[in-house]
Protein backbone atom coordinates (compact mmCIF):
# COMPACT_ATOMS: atom_id res chain seq x y z
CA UNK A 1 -75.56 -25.72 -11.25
CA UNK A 2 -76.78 -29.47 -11.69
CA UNK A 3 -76.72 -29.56 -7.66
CA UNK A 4 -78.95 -26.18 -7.25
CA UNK A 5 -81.14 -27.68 -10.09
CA UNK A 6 -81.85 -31.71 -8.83
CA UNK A 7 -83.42 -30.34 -5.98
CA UNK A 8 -85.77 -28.22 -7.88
CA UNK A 9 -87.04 -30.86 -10.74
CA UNK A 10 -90.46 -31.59 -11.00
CA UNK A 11 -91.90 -34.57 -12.85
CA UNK A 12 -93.11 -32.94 -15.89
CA UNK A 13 -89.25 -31.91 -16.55
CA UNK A 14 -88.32 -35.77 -16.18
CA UNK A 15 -90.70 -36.41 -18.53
CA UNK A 16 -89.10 -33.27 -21.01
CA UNK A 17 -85.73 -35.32 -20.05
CA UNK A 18 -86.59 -38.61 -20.97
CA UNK A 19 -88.29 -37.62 -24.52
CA UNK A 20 -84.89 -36.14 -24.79
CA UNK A 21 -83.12 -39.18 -24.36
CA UNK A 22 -85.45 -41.06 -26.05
CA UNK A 23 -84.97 -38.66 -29.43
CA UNK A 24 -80.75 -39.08 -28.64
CA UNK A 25 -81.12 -42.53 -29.13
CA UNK A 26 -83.08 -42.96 -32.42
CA UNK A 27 -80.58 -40.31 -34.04
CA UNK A 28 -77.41 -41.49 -35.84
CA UNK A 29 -74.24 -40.02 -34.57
CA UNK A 30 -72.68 -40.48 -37.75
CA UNK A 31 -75.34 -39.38 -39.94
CA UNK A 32 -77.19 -36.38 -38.14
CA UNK A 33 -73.85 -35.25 -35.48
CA UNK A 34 -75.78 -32.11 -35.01
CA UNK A 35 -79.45 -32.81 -34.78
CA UNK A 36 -77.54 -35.05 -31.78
CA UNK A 37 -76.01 -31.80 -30.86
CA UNK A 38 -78.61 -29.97 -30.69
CA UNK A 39 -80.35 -32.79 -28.66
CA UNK A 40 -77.87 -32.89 -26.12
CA UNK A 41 -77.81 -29.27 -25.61
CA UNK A 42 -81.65 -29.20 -24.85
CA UNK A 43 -81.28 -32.13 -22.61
CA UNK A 44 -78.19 -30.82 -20.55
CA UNK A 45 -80.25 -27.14 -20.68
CA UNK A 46 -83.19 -28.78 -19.09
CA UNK A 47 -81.54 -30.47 -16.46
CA UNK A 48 -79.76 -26.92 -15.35
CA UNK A 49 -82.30 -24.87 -15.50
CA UNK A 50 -84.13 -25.11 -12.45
CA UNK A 51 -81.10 -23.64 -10.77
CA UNK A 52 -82.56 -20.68 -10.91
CA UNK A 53 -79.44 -19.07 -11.83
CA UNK A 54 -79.93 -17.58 -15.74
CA UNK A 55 -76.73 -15.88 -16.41
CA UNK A 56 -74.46 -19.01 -15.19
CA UNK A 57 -76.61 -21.36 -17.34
CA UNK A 58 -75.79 -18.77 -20.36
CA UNK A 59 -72.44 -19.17 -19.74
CA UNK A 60 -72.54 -22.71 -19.77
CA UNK A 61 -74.54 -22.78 -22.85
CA UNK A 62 -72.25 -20.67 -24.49
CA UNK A 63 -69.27 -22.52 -23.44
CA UNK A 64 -70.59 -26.03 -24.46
CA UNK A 65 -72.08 -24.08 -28.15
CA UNK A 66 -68.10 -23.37 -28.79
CA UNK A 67 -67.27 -26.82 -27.97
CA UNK A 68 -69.83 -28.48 -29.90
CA UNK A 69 -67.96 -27.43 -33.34
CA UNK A 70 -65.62 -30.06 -31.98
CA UNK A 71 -67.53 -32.04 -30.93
CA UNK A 72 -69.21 -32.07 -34.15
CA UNK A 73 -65.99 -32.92 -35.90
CA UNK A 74 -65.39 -36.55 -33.49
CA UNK A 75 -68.85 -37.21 -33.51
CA UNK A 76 -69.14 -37.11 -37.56
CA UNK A 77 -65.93 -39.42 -37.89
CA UNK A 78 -66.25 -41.57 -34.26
CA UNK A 79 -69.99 -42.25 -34.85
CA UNK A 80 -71.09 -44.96 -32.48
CA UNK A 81 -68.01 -45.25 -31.27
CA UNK A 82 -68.58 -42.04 -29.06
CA UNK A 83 -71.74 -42.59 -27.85
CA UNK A 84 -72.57 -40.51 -24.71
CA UNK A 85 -76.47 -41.42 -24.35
CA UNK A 86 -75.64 -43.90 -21.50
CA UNK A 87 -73.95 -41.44 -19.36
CA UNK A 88 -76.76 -38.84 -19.99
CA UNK A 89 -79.46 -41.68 -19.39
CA UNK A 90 -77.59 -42.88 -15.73
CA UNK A 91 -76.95 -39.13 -15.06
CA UNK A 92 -80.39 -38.45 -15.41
CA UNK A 93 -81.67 -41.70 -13.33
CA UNK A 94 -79.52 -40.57 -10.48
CA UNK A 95 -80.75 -37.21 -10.44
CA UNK A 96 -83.78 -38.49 -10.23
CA UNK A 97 -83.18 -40.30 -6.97
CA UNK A 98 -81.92 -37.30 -5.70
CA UNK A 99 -78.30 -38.76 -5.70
CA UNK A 100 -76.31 -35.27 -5.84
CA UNK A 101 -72.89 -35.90 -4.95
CA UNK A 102 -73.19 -38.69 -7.61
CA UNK A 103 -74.73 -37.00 -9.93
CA UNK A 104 -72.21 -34.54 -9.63
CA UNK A 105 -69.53 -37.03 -10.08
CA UNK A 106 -71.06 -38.54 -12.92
CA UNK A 107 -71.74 -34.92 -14.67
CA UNK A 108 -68.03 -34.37 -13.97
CA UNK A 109 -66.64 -37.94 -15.46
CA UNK A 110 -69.47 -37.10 -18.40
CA UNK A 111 -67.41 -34.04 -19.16
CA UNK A 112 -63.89 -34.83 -18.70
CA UNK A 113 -64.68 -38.01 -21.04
CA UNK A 114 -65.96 -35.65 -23.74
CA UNK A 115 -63.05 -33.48 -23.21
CA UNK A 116 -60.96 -36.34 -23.95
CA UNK A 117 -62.37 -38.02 -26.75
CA UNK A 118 -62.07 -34.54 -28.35
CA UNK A 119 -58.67 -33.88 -27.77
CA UNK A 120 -57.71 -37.33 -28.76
CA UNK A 121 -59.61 -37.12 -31.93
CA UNK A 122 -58.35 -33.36 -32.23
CA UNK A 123 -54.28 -34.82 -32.12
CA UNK A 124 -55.36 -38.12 -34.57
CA UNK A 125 -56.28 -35.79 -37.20
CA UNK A 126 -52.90 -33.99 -36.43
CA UNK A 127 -50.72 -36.42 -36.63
CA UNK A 128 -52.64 -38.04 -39.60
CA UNK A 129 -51.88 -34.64 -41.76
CA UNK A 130 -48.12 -34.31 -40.47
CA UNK A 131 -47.86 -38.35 -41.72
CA UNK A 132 -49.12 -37.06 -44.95
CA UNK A 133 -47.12 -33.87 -45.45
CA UNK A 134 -49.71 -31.45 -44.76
CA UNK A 135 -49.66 -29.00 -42.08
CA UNK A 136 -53.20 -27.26 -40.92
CA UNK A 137 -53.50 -23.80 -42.15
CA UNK A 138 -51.30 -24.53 -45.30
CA UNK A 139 -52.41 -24.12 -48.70
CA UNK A 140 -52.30 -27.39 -50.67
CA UNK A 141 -49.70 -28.64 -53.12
CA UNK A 142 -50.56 -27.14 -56.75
């Protein structure tokens, strides 16, 4: 999709894409996880969506939507600590160049990183409610 869509940017959608990245940055990731979010979505929509392939990009969409409730989760504990506005910021300048094999390998590293950060914070929070005696989907002690 990002490969179909690079070749098809224009500079008014660079300039859509940088506000983006510009409103990323001046958002807490502790404070406002979702307004981030929600930011991230619009700027990883906008650099897709010149594909010209609307069903895939819904499926995309929809797949990173589900994720996002995780996401949410890290982002609201991991704060700065998981900040992925310098991968979407060098993703987007090597688009720009017209670098597609790296930009593909950079969209690729951007996603298996998020994957991993998520899982990782998914089994901390696991393991910290087995070390204190709870187990998810249990009622608590009365």
């Amino acid at each position: 999709l990002l490969e179909r869509s690079i070749v098809h940017l224009k500079s008014p959608d660079y300039t859509k894409l940088d506000r983006l990245l510009v409103q990323i940055g001046r958002t807490d990731l502790q404070r406002q996880p979702a307004e981030v979010l929600m930011l991230s979505e619009a700027f990883h929509w906008e650099l897709y969506r010149r594909a010209g392939l609307p069903h895939f990009l819904a499926t995309i969409t929809s797949a990173r939507l589900n994720l996002n409730r995780y996401a949410f989760l890290a982002w609201s504990a991991l704060g700065t600590r998981w900040d992925r506005r310098y991968s979407h910021a060098e993703l987007l300048d090597v688009s720009r160049s017209g670098e597609i094999a790296r930009a593909r390998r950079l969209l690729t590293e951007h996603i298996r990183e998020t994957g991993r950060t998520i899982v990782d914070f998914m089994e901390q929070e696991v393991q910290g409610d087995s070390r204190n005696g709870r187990r998810r989907n249990s009622k608590p002690a009365a």
